[in-house]
PDB file of N, CA and C in Angstrom:
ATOM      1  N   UNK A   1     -12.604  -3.047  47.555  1.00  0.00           N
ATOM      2  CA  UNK A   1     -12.407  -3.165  46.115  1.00  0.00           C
ATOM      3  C   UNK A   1     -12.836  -1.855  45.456  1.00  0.00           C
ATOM      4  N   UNK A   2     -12.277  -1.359  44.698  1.00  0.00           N
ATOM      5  CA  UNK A   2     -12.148  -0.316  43.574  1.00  0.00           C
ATOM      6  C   UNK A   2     -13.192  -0.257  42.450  1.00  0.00           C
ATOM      7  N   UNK A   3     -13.526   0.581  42.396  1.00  0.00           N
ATOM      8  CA  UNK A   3     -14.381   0.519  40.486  1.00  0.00           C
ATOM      9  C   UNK A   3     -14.039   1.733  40.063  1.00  0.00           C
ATOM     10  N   UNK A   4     -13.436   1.235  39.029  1.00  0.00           N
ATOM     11  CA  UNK A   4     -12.267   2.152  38.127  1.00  0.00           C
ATOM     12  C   UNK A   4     -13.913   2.187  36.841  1.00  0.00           C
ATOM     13  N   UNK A   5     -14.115   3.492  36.931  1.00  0.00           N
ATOM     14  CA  UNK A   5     -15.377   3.997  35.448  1.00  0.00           C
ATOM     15  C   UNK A   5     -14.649   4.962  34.342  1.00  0.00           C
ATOM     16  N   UNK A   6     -14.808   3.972  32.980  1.00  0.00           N
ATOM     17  CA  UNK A   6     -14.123   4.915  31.810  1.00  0.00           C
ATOM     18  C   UNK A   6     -14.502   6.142  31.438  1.00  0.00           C
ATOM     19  N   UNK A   7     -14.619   7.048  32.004  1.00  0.00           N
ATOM     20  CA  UNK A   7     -16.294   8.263  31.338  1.00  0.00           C
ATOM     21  C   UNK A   7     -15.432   9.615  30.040  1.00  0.00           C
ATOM     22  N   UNK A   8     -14.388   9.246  29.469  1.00  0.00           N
ATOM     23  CA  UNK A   8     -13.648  10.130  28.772  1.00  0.00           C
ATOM     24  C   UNK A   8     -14.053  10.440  27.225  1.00  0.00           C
ATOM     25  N   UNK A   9     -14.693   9.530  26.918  1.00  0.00           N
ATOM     26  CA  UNK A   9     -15.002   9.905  25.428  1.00  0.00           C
ATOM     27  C   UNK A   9     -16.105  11.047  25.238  1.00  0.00           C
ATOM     28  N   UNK A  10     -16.411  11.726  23.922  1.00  0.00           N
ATOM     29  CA  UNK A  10     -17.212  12.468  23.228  1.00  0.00           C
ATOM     30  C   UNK A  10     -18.601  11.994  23.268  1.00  0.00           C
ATOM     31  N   UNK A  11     -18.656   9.924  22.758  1.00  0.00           N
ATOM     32  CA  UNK A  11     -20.010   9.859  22.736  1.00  0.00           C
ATOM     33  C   UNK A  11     -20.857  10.066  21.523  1.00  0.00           C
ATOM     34  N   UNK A  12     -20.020  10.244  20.564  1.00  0.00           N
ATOM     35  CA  UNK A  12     -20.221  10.794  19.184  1.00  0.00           C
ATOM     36  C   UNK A  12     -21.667  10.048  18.218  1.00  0.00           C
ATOM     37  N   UNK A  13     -21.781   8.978  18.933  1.00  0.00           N
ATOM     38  CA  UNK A  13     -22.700   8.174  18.402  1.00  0.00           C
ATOM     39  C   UNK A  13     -24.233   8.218  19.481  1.00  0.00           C
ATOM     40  N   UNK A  14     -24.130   9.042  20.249  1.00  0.00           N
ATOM     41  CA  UNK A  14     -25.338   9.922  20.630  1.00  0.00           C
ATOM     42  C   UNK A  14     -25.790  11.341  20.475  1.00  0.00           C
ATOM     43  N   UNK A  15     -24.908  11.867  19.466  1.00  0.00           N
ATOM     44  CA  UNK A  15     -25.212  12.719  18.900  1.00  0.00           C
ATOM     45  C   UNK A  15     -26.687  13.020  18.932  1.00  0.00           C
ATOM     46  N   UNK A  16     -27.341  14.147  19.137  1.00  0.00           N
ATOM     47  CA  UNK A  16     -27.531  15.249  19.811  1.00  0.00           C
ATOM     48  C   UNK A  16     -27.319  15.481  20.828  1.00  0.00           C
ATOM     49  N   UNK A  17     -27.429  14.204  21.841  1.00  0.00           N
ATOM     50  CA  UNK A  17     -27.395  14.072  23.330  1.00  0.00           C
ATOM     51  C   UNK A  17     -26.163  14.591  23.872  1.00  0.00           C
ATOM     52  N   UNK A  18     -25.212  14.362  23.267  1.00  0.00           N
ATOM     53  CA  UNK A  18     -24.000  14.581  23.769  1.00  0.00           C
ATOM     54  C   UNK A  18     -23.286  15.797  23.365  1.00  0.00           C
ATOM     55  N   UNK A  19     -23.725  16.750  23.132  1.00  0.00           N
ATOM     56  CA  UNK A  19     -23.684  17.899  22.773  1.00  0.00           C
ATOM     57  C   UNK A  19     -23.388  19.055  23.374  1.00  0.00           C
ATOM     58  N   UNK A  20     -24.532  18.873  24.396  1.00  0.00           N
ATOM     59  CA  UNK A  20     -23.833  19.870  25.708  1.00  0.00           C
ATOM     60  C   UNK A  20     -24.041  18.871  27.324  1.00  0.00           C
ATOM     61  N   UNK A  21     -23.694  17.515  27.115  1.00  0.00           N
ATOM     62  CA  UNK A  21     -23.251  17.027  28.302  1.00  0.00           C
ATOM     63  C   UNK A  21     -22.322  15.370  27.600  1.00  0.00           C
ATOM     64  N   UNK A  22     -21.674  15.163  28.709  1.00  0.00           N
ATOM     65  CA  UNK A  22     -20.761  13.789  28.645  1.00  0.00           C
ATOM     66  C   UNK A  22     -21.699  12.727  28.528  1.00  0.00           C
ATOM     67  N   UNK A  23     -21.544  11.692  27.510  1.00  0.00           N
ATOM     68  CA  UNK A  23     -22.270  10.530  27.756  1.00  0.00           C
ATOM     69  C   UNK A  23     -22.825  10.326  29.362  1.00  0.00           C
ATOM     70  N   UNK A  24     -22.292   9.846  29.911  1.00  0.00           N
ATOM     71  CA  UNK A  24     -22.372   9.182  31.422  1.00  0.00           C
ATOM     72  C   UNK A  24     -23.447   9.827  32.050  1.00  0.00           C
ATOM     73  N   UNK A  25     -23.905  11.137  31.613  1.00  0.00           N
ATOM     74  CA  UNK A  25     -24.958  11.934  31.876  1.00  0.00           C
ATOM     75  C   UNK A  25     -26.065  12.342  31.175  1.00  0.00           C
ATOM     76  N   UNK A  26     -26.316  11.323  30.359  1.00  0.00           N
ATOM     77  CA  UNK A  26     -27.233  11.284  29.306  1.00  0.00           C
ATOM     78  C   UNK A  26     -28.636  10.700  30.417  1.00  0.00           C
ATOM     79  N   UNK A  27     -29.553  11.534  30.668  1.00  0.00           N
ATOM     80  CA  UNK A  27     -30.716  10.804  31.608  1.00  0.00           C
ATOM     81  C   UNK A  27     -31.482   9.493  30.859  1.00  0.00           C
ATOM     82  N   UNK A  28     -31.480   9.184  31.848  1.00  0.00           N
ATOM     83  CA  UNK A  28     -32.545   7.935  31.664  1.00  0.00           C
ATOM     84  C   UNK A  28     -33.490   7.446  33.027  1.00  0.00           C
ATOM     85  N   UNK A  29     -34.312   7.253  33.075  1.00  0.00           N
ATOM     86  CA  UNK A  29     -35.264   7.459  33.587  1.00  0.00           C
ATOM     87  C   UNK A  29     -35.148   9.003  34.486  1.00  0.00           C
ATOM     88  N   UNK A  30     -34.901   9.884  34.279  1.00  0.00           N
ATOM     89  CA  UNK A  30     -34.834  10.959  34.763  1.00  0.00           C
ATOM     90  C   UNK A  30     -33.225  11.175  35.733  1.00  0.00           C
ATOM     91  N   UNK A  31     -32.328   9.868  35.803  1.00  0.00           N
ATOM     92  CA  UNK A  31     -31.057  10.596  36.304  1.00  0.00           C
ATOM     93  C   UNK A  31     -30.197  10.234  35.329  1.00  0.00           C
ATOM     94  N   UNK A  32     -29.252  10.787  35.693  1.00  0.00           N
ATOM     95  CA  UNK A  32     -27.823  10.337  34.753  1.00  0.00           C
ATOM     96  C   UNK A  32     -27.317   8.845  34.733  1.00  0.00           C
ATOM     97  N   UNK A  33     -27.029   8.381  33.612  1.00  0.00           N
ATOM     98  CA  UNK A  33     -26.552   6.780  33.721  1.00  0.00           C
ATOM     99  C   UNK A  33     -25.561   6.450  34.453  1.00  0.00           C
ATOM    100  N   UNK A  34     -24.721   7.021  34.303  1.00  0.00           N
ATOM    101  CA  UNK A  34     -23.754   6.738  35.535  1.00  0.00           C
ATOM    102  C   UNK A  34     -24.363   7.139  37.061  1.00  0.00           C
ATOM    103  N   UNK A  35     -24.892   7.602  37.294  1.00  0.00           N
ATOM    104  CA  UNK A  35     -25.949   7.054  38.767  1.00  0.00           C
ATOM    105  C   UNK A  35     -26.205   5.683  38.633  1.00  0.00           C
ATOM    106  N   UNK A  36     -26.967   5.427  37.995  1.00  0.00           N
ATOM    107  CA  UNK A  36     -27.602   4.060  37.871  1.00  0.00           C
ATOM    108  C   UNK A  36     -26.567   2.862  38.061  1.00  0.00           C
ATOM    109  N   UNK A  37     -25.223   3.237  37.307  1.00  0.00           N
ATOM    110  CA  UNK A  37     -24.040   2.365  37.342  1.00  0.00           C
ATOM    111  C   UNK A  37     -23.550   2.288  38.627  1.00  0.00           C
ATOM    112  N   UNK A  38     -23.447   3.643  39.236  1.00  0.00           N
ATOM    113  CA  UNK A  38     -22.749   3.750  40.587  1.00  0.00           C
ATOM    114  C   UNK A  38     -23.834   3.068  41.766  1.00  0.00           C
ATOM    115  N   UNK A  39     -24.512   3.450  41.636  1.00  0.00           N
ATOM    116  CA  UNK A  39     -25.746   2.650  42.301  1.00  0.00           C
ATOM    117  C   UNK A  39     -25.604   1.303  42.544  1.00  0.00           C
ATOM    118  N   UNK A  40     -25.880   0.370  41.455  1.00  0.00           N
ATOM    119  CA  UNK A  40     -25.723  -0.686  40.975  1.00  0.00           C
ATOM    120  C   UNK A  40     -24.482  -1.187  42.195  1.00  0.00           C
ATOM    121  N   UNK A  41     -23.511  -0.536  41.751  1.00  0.00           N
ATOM    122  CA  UNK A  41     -22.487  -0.915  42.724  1.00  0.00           C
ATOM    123  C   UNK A  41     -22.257  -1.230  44.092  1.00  0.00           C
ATOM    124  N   UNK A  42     -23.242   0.626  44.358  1.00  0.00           N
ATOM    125  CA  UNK A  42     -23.100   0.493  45.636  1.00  0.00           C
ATOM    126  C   UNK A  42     -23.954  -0.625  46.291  1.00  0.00           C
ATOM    127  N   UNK A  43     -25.159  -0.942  45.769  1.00  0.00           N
ATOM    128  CA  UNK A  43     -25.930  -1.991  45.845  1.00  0.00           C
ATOM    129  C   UNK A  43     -24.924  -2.938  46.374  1.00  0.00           C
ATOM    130  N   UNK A  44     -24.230  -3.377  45.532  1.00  0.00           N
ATOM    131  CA  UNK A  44     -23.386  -4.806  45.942  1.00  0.00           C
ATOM    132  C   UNK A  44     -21.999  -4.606  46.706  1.00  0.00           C
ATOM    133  N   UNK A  45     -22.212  -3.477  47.738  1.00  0.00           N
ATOM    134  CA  UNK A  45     -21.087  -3.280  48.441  1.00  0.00           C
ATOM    135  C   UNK A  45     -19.784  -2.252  48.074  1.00  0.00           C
ATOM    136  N   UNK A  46     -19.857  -2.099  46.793  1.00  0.00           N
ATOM    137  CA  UNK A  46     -18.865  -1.580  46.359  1.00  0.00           C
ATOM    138  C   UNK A  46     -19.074   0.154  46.794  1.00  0.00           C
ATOM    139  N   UNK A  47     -18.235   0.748  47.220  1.00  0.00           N
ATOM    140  CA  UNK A  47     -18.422   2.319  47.783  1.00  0.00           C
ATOM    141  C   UNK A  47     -16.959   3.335  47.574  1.00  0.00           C
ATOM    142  N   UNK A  48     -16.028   2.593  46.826  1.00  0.00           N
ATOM    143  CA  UNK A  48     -15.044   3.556  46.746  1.00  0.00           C
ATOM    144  C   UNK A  48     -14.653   3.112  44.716  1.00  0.00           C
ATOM    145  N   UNK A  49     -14.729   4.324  44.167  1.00  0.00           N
ATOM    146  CA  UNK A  49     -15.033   4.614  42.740  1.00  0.00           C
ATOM    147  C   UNK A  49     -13.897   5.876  42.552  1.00  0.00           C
ATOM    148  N   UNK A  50     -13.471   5.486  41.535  1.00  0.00           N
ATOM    149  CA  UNK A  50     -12.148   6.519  40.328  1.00  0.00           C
ATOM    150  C   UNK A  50     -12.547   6.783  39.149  1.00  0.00           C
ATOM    151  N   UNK A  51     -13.382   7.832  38.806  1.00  0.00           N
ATOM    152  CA  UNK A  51     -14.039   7.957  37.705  1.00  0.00           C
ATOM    153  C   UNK A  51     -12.666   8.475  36.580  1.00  0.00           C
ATOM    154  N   UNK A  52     -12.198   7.960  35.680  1.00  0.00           N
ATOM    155  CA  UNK A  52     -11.713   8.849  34.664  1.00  0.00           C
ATOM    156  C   UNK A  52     -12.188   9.276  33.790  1.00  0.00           C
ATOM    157  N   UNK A  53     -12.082  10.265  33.950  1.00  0.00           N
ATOM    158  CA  UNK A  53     -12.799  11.394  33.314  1.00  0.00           C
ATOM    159  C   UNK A  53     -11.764  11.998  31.749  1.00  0.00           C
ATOM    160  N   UNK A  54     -13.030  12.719  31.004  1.00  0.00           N
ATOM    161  CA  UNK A  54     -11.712  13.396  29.829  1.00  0.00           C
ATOM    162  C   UNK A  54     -13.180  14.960  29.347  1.00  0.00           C
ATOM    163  N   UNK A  55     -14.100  14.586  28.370  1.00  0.00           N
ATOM    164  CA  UNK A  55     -15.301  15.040  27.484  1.00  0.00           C
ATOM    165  C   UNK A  55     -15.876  16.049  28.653  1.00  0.00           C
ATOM    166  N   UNK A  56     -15.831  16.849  28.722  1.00  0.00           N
ATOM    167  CA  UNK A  56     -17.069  17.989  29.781  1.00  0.00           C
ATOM    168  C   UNK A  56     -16.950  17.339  31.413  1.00  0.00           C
ATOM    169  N   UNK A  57     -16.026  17.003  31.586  1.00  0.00           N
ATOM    170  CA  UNK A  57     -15.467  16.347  32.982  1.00  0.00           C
ATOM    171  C   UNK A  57     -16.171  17.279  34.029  1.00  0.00           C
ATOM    172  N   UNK A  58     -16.296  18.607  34.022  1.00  0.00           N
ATOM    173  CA  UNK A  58     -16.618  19.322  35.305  1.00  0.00           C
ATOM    174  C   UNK A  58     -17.969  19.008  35.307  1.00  0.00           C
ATOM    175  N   UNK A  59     -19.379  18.608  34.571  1.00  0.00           N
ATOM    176  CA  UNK A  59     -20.444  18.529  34.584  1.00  0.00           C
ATOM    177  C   UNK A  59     -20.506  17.021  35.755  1.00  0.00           C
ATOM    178  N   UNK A  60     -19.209  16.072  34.956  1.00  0.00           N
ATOM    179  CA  UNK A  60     -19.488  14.724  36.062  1.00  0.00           C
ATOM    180  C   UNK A  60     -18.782  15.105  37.834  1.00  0.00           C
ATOM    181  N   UNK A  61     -17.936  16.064  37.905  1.00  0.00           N
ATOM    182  CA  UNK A  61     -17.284  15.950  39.003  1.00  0.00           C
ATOM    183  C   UNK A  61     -18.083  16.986  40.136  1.00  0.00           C
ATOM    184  N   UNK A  62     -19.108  17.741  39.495  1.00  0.00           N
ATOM    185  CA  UNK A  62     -19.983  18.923  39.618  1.00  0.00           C
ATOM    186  C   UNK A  62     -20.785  18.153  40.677  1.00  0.00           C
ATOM    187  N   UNK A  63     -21.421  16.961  39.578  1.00  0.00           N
ATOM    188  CA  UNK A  63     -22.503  16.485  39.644  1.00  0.00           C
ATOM    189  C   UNK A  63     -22.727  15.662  41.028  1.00  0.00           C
ATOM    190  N   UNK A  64     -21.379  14.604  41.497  1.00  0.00           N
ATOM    191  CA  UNK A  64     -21.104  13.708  42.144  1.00  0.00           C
ATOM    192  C   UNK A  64     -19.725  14.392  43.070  1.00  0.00           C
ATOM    193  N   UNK A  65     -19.399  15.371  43.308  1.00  0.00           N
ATOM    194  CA  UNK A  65     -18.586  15.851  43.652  1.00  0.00           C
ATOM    195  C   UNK A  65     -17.390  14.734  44.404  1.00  0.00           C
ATOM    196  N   UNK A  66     -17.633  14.453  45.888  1.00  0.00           N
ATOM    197  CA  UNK A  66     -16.516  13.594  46.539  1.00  0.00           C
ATOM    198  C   UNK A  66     -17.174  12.483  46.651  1.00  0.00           C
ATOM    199  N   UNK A  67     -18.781  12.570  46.323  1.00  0.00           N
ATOM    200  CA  UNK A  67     -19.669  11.120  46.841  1.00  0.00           C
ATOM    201  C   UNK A  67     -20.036  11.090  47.942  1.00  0.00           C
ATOM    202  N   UNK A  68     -19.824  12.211  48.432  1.00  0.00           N
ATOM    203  CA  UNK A  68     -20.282  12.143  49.982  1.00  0.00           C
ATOM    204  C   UNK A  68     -21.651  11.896  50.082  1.00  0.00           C
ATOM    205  N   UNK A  69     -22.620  12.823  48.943  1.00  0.00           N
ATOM    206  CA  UNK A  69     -23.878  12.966  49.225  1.00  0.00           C
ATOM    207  C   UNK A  69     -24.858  11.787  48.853  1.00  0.00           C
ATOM    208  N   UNK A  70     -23.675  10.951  48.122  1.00  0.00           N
ATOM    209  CA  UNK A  70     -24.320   9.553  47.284  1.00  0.00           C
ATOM    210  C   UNK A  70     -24.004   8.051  48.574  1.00  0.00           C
ATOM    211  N   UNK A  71     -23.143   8.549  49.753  1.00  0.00           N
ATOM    212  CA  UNK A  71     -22.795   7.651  50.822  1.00  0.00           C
ATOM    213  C   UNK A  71     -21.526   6.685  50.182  1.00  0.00           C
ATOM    214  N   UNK A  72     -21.037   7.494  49.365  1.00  0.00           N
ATOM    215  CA  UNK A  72     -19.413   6.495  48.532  1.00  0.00           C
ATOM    216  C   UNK A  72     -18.377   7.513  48.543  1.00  0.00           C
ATOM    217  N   UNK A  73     -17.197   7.006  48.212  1.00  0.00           N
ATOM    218  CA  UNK A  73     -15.957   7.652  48.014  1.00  0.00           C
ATOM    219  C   UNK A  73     -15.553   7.946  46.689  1.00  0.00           C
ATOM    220  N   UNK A  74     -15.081   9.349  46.025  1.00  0.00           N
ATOM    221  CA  UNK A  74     -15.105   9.088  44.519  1.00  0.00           C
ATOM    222  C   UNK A  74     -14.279  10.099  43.985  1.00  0.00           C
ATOM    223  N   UNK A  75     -13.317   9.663  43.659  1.00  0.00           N
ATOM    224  CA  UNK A  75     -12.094  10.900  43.194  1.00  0.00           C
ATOM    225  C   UNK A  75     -11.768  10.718  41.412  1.00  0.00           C
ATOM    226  N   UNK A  76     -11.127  11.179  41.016  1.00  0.00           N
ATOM    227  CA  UNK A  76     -11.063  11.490  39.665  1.00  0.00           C
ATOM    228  C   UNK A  76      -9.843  11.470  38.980  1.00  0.00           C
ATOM    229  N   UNK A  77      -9.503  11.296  37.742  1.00  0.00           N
ATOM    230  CA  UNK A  77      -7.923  11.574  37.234  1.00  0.00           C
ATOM    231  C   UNK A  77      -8.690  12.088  35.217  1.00  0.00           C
ATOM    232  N   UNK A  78      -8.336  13.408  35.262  1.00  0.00           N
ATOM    233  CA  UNK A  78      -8.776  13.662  34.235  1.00  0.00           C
ATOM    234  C   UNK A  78      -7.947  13.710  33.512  1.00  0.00           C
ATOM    235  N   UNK A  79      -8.434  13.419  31.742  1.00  0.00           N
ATOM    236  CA  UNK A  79      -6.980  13.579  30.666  1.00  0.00           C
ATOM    237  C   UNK A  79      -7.923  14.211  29.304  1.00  0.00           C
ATOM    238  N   UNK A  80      -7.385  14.561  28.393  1.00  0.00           N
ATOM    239  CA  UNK A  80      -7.921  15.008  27.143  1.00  0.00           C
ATOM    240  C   UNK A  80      -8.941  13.821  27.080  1.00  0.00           C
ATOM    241  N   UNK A  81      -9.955  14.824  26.328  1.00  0.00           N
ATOM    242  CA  UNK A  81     -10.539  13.889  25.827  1.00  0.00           C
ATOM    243  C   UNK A  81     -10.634  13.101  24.063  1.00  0.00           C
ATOM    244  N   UNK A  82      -9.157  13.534  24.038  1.00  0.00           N
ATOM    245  CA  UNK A  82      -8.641  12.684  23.216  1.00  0.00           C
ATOM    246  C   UNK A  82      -7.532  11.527  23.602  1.00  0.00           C
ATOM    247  N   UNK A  83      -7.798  11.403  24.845  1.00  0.00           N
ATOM    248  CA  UNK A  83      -6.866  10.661  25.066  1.00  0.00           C
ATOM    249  C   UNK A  83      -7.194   9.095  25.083  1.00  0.00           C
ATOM    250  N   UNK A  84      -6.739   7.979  25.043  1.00  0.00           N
ATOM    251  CA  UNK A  84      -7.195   6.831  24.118  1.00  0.00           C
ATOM    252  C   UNK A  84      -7.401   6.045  25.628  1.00  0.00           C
ATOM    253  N   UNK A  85      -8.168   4.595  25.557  1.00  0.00           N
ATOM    254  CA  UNK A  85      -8.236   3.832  26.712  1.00  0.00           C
ATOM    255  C   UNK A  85      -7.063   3.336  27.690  1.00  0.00           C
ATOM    256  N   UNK A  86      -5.907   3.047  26.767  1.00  0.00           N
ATOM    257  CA  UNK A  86      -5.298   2.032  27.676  1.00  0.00           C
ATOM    258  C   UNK A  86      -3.804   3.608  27.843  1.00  0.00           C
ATOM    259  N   UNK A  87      -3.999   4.237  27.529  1.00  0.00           N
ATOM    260  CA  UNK A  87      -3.447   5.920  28.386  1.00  0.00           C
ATOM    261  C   UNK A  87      -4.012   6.664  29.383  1.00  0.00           C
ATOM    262  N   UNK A  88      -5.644   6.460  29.052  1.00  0.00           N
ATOM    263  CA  UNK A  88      -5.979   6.767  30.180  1.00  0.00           C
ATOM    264  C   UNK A  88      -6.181   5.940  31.779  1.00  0.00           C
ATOM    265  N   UNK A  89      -5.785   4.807  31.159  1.00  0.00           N
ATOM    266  CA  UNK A  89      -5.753   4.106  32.528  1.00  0.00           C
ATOM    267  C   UNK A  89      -4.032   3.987  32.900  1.00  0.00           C
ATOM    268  N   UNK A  90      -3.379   4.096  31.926  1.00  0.00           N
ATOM    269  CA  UNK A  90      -1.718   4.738  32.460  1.00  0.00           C
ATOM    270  C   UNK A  90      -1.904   5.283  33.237  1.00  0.00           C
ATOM    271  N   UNK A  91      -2.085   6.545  32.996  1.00  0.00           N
ATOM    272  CA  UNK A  91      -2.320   8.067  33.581  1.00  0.00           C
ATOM    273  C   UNK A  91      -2.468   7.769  34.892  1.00  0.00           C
ATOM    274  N   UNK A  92      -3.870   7.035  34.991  1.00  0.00           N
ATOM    275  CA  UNK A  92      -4.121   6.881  36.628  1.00  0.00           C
ATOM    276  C   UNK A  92      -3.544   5.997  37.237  1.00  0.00           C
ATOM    277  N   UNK A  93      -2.613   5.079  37.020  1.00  0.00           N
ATOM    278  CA  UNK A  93      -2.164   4.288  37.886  1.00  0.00           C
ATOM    279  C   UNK A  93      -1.652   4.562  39.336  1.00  0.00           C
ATOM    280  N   UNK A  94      -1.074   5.454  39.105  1.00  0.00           N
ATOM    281  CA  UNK A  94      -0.532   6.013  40.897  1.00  0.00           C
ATOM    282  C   UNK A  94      -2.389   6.303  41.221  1.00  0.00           C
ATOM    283  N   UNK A  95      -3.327   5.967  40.786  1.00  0.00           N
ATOM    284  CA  UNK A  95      -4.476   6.596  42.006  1.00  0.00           C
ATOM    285  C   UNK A  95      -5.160   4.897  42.162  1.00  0.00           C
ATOM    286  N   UNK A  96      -4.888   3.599  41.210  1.00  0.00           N
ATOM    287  CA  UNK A  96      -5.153   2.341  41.216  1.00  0.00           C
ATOM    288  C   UNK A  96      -5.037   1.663  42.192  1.00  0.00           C
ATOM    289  N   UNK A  97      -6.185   1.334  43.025  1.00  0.00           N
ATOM    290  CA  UNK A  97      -5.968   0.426  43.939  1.00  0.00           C
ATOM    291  C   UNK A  97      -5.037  -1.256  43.814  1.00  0.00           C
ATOM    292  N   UNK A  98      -4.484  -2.198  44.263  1.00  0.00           N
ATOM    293  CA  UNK A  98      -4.225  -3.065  43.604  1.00  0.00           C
ATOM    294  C   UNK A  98      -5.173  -4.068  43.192  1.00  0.00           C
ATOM    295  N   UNK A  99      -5.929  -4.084  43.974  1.00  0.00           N
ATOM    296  CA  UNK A  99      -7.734  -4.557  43.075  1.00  0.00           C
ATOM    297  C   UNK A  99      -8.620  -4.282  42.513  1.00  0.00           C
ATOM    298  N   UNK A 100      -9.347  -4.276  41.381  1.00  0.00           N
ATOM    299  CA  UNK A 100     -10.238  -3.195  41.085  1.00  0.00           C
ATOM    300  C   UNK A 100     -11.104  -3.862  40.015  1.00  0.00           C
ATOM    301  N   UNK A 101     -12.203  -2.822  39.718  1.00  0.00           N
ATOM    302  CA  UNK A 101     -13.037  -3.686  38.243  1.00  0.00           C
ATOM    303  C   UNK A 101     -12.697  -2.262  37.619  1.00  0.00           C
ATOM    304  N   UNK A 102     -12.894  -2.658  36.499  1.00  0.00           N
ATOM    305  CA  UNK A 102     -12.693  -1.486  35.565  1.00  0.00           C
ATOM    306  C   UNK A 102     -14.021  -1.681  34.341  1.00  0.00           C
ATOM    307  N   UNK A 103     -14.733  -0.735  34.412  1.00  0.00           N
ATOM    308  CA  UNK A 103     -15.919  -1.110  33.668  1.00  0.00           C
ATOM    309  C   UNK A 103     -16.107   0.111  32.658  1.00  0.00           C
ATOM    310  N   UNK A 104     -16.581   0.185  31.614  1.00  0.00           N
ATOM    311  CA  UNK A 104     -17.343   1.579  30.908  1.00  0.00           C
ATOM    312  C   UNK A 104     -18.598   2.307  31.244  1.00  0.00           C
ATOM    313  N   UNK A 105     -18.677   3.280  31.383  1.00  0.00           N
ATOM    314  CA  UNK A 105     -20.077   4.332  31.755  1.00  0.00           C
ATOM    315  C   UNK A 105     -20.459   4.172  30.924  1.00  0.00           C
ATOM    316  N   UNK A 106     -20.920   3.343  29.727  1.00  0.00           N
ATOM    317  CA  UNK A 106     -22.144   3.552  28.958  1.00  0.00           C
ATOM    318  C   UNK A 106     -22.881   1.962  28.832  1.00  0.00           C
ATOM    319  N   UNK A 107     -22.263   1.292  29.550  1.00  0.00           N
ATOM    320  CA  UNK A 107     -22.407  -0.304  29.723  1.00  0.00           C
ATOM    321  C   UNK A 107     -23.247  -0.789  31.442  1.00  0.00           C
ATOM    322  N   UNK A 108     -24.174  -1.212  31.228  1.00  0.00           N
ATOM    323  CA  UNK A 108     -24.595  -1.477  31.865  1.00  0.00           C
ATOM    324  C   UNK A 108     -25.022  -3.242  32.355  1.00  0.00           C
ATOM    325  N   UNK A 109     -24.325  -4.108  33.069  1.00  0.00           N
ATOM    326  CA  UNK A 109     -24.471  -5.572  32.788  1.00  0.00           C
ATOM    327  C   UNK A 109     -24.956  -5.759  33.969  1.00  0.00           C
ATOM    328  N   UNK A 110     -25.997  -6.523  34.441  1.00  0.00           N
ATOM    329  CA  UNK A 110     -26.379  -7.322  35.820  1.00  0.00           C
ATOM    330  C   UNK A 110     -25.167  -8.844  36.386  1.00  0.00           C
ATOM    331  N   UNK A 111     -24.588  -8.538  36.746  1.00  0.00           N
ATOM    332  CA  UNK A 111     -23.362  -9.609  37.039  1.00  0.00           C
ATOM    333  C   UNK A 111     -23.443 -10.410  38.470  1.00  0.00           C
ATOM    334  N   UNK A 112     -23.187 -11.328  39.099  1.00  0.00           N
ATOM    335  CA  UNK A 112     -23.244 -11.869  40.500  1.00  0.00           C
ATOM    336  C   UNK A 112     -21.498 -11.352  40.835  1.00  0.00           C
ATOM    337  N   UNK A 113     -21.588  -9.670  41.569  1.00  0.00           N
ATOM    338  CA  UNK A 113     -20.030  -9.190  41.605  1.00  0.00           C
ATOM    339  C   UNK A 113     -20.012 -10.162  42.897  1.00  0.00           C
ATOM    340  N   UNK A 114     -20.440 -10.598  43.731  1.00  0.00           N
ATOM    341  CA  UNK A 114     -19.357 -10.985  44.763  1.00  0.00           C
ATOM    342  C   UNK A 114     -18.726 -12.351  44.527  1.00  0.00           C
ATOM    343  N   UNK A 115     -19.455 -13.058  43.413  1.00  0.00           N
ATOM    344  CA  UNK A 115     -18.986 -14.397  43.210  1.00  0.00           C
ATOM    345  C   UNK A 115     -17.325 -13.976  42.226  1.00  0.00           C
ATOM    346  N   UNK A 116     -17.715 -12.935  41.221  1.00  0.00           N
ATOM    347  CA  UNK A 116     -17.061 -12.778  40.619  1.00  0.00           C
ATOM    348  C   UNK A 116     -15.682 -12.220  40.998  1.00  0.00           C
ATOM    349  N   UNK A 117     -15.605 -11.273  42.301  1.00  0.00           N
ATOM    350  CA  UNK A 117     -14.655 -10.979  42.633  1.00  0.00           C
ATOM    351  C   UNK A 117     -14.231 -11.892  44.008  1.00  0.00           C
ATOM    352  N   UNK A 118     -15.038 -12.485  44.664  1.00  0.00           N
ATOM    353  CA  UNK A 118     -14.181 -13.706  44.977  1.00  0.00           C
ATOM    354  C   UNK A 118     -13.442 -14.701  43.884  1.00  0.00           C
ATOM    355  N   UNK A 119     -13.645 -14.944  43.083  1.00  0.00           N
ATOM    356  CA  UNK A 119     -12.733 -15.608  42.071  1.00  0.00           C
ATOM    357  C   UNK A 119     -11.664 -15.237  42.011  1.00  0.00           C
ATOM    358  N   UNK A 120     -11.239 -13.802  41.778  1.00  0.00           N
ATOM    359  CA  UNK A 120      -9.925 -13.122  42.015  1.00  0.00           C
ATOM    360  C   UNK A 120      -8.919 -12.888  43.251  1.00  0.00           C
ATOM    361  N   UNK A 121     -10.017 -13.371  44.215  1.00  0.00           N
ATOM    362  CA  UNK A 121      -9.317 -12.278  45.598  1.00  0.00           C
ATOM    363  C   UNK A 121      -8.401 -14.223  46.336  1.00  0.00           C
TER     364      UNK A 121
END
């Protein structure tokens, strides 16, 4: 299974923070939130991730490069970062697994994923 992460916006409403980095990389407890998200994941099995990217994209693809070093798989489809939600998940469709979660990098929820994606499968 797939985890499709929204990480394209500005972030405008963390202003200062987001200034000279992308939301998704705003630290918290000393790493970037999207660690914590990807983590989270990998926690529950999940190891292959499609970040779309748009806002200071090279800082996230820098950061996490292929995922090798994080023990996951993790490729990218970048677009303006004016480009709106349901375009940027156009965009990537040729990279869409046919299963997937699709979640936001600035959202963080504790969920039971395997119950939840057995429901689907």
């Amino acid at each position: 299974m797939q985890v499709v992460i929204l990480c394209g916006g500005k972030g405008k409403r963390l202003l200062p923070l987001t200034k000279t980095k992308p939301k998704p990389m705003v630290l918290v407890n000393k790493k970037p939130f999207l660690l914590h998200l990807i983590n989270y994941f990998k926690k529950n099995n999940f190891k292959n991730f499609l970040l779309l990217l748009g806002y200071k994209h090279k800082l996230i693809s820098d950061y996490f490069g292929n995922g090798k070093k994080f023990n996951i798989k993790i490729k990218y489809n970048i677009q303006s970062e004016k480009t709106n939600t349901s375009k940027r998940i156009f965009e990537a469709k040729h990279q869409l697994n046919e299963k997937f979660i699709i979640v936001y990098s600035d959202n963080f929820v504790v969920f039971d994923s395997k119950r939840y994606v057995n429901s689907f499968i």
